[in-house]
N, C-alpha and C. Protein backbone atom coordinates (compact mmCIF):
# COMPACT_ATOMS: atom_id res chain seq x y z
N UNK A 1 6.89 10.66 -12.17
CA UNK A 1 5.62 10.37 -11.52
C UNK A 1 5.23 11.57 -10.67
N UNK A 2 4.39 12.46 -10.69
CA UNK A 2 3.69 13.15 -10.11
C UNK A 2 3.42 12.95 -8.96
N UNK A 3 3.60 13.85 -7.17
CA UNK A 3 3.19 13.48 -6.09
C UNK A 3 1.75 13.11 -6.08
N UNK A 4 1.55 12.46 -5.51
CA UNK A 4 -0.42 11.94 -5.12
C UNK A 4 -0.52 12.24 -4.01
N UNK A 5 -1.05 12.87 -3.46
CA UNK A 5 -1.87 13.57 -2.46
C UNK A 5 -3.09 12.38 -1.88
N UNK A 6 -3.30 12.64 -0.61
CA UNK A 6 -3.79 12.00 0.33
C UNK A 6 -4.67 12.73 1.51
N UNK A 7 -5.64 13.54 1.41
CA UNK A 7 -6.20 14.27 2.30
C UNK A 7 -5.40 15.91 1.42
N UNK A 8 -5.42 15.72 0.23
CA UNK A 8 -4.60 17.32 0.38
C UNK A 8 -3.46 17.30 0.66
N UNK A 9 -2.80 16.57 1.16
CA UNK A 9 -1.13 16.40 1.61
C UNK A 9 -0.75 15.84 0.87
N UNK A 10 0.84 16.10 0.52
CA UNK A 10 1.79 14.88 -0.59
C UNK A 10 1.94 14.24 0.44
N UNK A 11 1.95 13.22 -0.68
CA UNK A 11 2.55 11.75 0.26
C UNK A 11 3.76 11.79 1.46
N UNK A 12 4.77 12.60 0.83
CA UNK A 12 6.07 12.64 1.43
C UNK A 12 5.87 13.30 3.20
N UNK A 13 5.09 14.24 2.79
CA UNK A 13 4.39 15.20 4.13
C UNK A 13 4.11 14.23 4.84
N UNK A 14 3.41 13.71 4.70
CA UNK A 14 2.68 12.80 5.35
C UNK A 14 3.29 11.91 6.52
N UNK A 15 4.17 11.38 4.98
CA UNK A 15 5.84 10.19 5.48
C UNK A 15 6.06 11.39 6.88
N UNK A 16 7.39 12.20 6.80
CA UNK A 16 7.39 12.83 7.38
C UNK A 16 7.03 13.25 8.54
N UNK A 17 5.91 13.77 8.86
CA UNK A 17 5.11 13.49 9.90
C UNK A 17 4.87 12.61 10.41
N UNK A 18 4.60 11.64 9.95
CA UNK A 18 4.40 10.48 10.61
C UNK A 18 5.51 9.66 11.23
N UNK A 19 6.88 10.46 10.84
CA UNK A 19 7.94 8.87 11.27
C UNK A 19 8.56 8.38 10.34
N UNK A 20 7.69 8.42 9.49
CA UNK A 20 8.40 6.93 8.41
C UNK A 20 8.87 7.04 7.09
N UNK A 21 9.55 8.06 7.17
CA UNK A 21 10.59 7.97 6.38
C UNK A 21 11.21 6.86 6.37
N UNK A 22 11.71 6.20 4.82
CA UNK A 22 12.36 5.07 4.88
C UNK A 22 13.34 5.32 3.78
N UNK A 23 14.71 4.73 3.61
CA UNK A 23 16.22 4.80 3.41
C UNK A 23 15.55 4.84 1.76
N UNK A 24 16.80 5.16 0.84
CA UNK A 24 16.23 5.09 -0.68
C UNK A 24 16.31 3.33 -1.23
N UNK A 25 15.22 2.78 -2.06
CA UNK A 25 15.05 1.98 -2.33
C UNK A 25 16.53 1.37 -2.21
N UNK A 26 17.13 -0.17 -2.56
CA UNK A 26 17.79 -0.65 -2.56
C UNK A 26 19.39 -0.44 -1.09
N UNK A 27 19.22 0.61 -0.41
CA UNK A 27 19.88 1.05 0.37
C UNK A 27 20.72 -0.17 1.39
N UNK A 28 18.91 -1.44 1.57
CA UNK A 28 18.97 -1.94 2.71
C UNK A 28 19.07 -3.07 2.04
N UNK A 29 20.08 -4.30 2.21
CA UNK A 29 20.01 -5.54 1.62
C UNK A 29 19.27 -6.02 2.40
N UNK A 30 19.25 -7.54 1.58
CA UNK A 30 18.36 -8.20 1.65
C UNK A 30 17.74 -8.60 3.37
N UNK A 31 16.04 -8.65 3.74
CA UNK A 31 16.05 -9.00 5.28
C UNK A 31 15.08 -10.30 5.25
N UNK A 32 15.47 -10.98 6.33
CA UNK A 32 14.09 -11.78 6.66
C UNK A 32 12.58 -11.38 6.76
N UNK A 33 12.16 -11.80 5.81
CA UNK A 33 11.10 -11.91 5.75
C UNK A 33 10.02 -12.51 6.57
N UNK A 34 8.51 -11.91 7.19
CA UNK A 34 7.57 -12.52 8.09
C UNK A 34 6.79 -13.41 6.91
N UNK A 35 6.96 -14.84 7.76
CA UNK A 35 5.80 -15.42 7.18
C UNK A 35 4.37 -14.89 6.71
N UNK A 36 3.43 -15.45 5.82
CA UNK A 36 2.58 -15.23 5.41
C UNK A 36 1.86 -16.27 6.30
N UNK A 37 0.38 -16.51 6.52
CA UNK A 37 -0.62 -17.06 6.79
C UNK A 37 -0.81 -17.67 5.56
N UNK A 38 -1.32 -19.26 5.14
CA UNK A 38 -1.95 -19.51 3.78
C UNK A 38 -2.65 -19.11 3.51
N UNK A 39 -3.95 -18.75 4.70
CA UNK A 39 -5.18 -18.19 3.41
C UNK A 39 -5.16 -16.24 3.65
N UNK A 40 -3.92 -15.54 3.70
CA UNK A 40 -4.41 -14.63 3.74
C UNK A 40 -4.86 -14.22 2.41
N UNK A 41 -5.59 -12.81 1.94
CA UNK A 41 -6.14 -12.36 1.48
C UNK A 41 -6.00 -10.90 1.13
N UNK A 42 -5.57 -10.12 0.53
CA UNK A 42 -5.53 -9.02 0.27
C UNK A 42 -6.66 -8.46 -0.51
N UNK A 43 -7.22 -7.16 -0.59
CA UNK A 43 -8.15 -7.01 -1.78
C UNK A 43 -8.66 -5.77 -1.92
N UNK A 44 -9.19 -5.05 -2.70
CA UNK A 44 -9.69 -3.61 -3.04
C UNK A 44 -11.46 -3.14 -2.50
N UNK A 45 -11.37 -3.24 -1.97
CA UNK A 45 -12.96 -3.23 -1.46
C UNK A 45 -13.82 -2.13 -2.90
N UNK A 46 -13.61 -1.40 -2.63
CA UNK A 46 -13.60 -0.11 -2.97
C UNK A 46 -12.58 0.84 -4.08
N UNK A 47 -13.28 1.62 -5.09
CA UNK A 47 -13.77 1.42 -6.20
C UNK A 47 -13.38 -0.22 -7.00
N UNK A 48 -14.44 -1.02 -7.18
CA UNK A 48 -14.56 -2.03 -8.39
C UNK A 48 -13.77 -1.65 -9.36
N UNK A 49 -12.72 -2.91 -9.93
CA UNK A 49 -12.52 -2.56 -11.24
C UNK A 49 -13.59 -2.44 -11.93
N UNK A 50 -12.61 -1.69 -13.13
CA UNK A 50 -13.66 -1.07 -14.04
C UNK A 50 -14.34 0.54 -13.96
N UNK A 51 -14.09 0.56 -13.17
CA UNK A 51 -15.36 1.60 -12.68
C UNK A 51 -14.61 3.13 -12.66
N UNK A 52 -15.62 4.15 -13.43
CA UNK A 52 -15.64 5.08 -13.35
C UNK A 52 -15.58 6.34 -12.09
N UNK A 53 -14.49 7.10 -11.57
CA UNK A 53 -14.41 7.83 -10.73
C UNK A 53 -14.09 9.59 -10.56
N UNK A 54 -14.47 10.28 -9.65
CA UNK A 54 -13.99 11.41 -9.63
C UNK A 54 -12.35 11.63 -9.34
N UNK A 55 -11.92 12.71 -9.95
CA UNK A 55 -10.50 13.18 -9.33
C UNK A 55 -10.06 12.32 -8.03
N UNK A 56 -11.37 12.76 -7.55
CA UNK A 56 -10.71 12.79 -5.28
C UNK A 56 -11.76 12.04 -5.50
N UNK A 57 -11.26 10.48 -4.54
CA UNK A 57 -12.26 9.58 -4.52
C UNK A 57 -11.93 8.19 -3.48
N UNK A 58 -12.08 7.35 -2.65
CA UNK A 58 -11.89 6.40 -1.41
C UNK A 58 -11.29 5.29 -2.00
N UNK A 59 -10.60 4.80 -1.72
CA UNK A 59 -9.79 3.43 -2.09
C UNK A 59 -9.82 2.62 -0.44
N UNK A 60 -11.02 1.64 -0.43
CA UNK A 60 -11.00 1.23 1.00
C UNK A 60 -10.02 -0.12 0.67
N UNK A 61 -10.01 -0.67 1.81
CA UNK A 61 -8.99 -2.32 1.57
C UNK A 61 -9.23 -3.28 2.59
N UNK A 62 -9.57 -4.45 2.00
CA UNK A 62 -9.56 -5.35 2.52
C UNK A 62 -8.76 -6.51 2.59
N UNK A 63 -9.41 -7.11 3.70
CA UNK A 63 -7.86 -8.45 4.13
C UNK A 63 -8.38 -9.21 4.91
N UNK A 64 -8.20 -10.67 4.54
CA UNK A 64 -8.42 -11.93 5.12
C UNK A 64 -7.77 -12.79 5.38
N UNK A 65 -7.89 -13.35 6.36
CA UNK A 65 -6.70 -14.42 6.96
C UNK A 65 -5.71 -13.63 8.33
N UNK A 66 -5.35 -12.67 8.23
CA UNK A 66 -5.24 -12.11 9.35
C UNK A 66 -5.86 -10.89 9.69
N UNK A 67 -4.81 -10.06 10.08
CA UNK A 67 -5.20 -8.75 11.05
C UNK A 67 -4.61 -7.57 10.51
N UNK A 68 -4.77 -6.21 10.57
CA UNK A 68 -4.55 -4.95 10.41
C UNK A 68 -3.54 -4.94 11.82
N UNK A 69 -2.32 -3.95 11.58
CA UNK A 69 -1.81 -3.72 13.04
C UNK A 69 -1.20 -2.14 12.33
N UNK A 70 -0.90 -1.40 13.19
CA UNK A 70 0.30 0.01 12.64
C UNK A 70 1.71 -0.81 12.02
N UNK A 71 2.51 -0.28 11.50
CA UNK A 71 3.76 -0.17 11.63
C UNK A 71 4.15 -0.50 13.16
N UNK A 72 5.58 -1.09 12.93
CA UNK A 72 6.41 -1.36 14.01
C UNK A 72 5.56 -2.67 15.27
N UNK A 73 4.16 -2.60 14.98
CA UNK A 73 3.83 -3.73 15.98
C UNK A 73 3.64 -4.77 15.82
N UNK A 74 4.48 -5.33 16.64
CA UNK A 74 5.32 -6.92 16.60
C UNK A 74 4.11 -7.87 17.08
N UNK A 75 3.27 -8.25 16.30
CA UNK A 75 2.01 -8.93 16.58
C UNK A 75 1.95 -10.25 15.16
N UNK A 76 1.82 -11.17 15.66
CA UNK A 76 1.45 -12.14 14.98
C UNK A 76 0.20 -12.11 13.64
N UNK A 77 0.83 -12.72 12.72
CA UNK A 77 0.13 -12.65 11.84
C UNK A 77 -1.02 -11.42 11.13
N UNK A 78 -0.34 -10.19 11.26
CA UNK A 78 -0.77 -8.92 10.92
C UNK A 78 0.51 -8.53 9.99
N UNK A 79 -0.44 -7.11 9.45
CA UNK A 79 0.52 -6.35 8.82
C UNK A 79 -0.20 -5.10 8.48
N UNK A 80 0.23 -4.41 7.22
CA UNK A 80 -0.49 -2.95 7.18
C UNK A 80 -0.34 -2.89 5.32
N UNK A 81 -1.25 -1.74 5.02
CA UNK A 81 -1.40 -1.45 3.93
C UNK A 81 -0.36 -0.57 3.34
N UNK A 82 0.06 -1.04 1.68
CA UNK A 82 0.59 -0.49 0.83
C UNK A 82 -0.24 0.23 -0.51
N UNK A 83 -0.35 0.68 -1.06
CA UNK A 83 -0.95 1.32 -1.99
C UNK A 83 -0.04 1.52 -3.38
N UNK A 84 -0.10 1.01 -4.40
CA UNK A 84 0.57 1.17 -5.65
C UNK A 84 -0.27 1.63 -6.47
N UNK A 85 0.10 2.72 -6.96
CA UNK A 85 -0.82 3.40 -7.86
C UNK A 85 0.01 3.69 -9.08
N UNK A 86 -0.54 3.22 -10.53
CA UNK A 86 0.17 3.13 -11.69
C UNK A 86 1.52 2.91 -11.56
N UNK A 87 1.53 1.23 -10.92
CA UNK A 87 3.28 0.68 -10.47
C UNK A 87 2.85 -0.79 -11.82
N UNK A 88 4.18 -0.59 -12.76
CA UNK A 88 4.20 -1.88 -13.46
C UNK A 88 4.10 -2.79 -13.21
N UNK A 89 5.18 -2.88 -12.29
CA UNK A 89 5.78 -4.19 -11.00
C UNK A 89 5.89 -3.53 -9.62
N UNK A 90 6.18 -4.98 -9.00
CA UNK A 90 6.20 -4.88 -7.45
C UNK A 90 7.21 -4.28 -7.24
N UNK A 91 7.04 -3.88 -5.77
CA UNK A 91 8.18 -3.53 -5.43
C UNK A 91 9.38 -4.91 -5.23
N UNK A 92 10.43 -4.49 -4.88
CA UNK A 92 11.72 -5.56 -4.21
C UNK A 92 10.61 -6.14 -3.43
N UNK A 93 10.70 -7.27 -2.91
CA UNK A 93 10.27 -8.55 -1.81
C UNK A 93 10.76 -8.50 -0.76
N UNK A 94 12.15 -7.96 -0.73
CA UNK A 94 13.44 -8.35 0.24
C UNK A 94 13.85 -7.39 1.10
N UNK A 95 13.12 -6.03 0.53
CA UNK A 95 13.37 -4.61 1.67
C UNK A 95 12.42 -3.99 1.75
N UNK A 96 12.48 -3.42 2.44
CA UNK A 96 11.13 -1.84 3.27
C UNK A 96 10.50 -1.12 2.09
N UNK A 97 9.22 -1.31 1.90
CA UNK A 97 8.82 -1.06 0.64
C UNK A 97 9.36 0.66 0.53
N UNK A 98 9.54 1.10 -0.42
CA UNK A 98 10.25 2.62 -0.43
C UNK A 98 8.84 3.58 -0.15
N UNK A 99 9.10 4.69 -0.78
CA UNK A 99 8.48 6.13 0.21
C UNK A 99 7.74 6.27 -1.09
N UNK A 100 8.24 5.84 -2.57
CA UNK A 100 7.42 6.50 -3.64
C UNK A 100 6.26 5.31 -3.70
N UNK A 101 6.12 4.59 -2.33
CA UNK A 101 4.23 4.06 -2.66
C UNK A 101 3.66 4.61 -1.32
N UNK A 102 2.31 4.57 -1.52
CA UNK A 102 1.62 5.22 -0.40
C UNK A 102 1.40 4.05 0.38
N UNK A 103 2.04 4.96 1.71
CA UNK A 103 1.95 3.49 3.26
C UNK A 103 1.03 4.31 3.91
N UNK A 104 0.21 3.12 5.02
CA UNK A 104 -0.62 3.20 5.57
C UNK A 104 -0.25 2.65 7.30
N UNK A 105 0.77 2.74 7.94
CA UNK A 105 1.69 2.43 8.41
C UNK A 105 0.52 2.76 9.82
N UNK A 106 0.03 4.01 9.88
CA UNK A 106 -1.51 3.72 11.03
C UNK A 106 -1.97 2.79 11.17
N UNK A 107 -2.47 1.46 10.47
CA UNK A 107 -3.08 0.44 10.37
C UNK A 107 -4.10 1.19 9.83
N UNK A 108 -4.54 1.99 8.77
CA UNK A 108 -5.78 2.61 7.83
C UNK A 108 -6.42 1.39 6.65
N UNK A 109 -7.12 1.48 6.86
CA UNK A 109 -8.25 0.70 5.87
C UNK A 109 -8.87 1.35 4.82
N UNK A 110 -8.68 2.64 4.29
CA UNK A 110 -9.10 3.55 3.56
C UNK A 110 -8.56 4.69 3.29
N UNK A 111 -8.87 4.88 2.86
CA UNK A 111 -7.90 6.42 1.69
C UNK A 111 -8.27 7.06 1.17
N UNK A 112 -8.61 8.85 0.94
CA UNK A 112 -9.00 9.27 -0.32
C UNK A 112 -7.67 9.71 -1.00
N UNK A 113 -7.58 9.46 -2.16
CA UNK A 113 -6.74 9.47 -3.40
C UNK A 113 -7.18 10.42 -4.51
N UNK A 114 -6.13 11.10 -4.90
CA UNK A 114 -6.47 12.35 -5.72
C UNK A 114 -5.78 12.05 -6.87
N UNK A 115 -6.41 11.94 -8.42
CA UNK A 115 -5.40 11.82 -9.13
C UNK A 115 -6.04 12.29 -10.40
N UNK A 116 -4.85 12.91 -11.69
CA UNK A 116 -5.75 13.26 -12.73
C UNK A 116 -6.64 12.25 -13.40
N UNK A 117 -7.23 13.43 -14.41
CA UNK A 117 -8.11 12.01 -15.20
C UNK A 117 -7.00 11.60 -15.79
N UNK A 118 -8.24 10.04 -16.79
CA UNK A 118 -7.48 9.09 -17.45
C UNK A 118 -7.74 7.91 -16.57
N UNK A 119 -6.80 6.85 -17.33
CA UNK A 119 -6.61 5.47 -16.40
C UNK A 119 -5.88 5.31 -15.64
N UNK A 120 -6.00 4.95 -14.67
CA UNK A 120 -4.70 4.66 -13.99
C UNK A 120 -5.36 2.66 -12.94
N UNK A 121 -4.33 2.50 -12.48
CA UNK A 121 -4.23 1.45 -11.62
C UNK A 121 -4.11 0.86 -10.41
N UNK A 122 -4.58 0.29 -9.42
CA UNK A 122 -4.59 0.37 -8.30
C UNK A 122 -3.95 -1.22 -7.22
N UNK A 123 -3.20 -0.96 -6.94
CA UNK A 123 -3.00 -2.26 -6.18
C UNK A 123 -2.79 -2.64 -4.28
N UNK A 124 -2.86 -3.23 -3.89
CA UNK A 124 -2.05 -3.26 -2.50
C UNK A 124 -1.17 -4.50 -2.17
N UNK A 125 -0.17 -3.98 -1.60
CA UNK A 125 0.30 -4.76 -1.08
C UNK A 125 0.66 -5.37 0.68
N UNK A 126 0.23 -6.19 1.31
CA UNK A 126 1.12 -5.72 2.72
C UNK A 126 2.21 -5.76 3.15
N UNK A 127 2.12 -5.09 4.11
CA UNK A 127 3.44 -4.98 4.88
C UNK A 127 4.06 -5.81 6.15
N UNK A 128 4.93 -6.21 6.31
CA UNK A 128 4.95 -6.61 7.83
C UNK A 128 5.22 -5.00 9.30
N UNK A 129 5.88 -5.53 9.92
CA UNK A 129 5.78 -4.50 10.87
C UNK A 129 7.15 -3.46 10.92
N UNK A 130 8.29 -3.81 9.88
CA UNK A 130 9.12 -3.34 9.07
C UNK A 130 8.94 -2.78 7.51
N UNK A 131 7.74 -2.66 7.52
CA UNK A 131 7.35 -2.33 5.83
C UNK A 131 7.62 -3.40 5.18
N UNK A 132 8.36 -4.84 5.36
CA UNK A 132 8.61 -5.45 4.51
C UNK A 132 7.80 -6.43 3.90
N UNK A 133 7.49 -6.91 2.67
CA UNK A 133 6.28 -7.72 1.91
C UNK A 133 6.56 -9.01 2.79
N UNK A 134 5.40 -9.55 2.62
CA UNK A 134 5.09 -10.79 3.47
C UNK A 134 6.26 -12.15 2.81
N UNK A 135 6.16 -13.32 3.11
CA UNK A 135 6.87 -14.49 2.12
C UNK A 135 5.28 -15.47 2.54
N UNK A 136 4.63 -15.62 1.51
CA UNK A 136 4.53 -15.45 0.66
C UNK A 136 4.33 -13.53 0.54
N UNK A 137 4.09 -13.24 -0.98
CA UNK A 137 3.69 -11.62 -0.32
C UNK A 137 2.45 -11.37 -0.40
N UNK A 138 1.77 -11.12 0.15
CA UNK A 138 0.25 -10.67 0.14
C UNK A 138 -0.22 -9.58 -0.73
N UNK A 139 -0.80 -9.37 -2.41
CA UNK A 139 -0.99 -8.46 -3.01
C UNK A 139 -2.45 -8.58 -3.36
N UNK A 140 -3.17 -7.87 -3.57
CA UNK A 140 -4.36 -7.62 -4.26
C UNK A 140 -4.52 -7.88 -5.66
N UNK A 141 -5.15 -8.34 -6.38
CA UNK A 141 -5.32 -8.04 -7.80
C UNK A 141 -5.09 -6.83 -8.07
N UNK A 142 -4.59 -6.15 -9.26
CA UNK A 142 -4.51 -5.11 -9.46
C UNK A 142 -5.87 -4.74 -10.43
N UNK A 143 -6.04 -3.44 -10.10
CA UNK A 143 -8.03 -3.09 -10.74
C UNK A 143 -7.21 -1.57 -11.90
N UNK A 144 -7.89 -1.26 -12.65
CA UNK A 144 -8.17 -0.30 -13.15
C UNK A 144 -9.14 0.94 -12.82
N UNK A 145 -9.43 2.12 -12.89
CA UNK A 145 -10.27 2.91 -12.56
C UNK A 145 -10.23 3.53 -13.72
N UNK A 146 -10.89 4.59 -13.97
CA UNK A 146 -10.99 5.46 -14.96
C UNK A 146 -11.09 7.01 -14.21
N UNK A 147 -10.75 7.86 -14.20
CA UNK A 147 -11.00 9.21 -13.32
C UNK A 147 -11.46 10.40 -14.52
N UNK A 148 -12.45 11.09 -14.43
CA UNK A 148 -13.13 11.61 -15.07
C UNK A 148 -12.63 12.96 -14.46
């Protein structure tokens, strides 16, 4: 899989800078999981499936039922954005989502995303305040784009 860039930066940079580096997938057994809210909501605001895009282009996100918070803040019924881009499946349920998806661990609502043409796929997932997926887990439909 090819790095994806985020403002011009690889992802990893980013990680990095920011802190959040996290252990290699499977590292961390299994943790408790934060409840979910019933009606939360995950969702792609921005680009519509279907829809035709440039290279470099905004992936905004939306969410209902609770709240946006950063990483690490211990706040009720929040969490933060994950980004899966051409992922088959989910990640594990049970640990810190890993470093090869794009986190949003600021509490960010938007993104520009750089990627070749072709199809590719877009999903989110949230996070709790450990990176870890919600119980239930909160995912988006997954959309298609096309990049020209």
């Amino acid at each position: 899989m090819k790095t994806k860039k985020i403002s011009g930066l690889p992802v990893t940079a980013l990680l990095i800078a920011a802190g959040l580096t996290l252990g290699a997938p499977g590292a961390v057994g299994a943790v408790e999981r934060t409840p979910a809210p019933e009606d939360a909501r995950a969702y792609i605001i921005t680009p519509e499936d279907g829809s035709t895009v440039p290279q470099t282009f905004v992936v905004r996100f939306g969410l209902t039922g609770m709240g946006v918070a950063p990483a690490g803040a211990d706040l009720p019924k929040t969490g933060h954005h994950h980004l899966l881009v051409d992922m088959d499946s989910l990640p594990p349920l049970d640990q810190p989502i890993s470093a090869d998806i794009l986190h949003f661990g600021g509490g960010q609502t938007e993104t520009e995303v750089t990627l070749p043409p072709g199809e590719h796929t877009l999903q989110i997932i949230l996070g709790d305040k450990n990176h870890i997926p919600h119980d239930p887990p909160i995912i988006s439909e997954r959309i298609t784009v096309t990049v020209e």
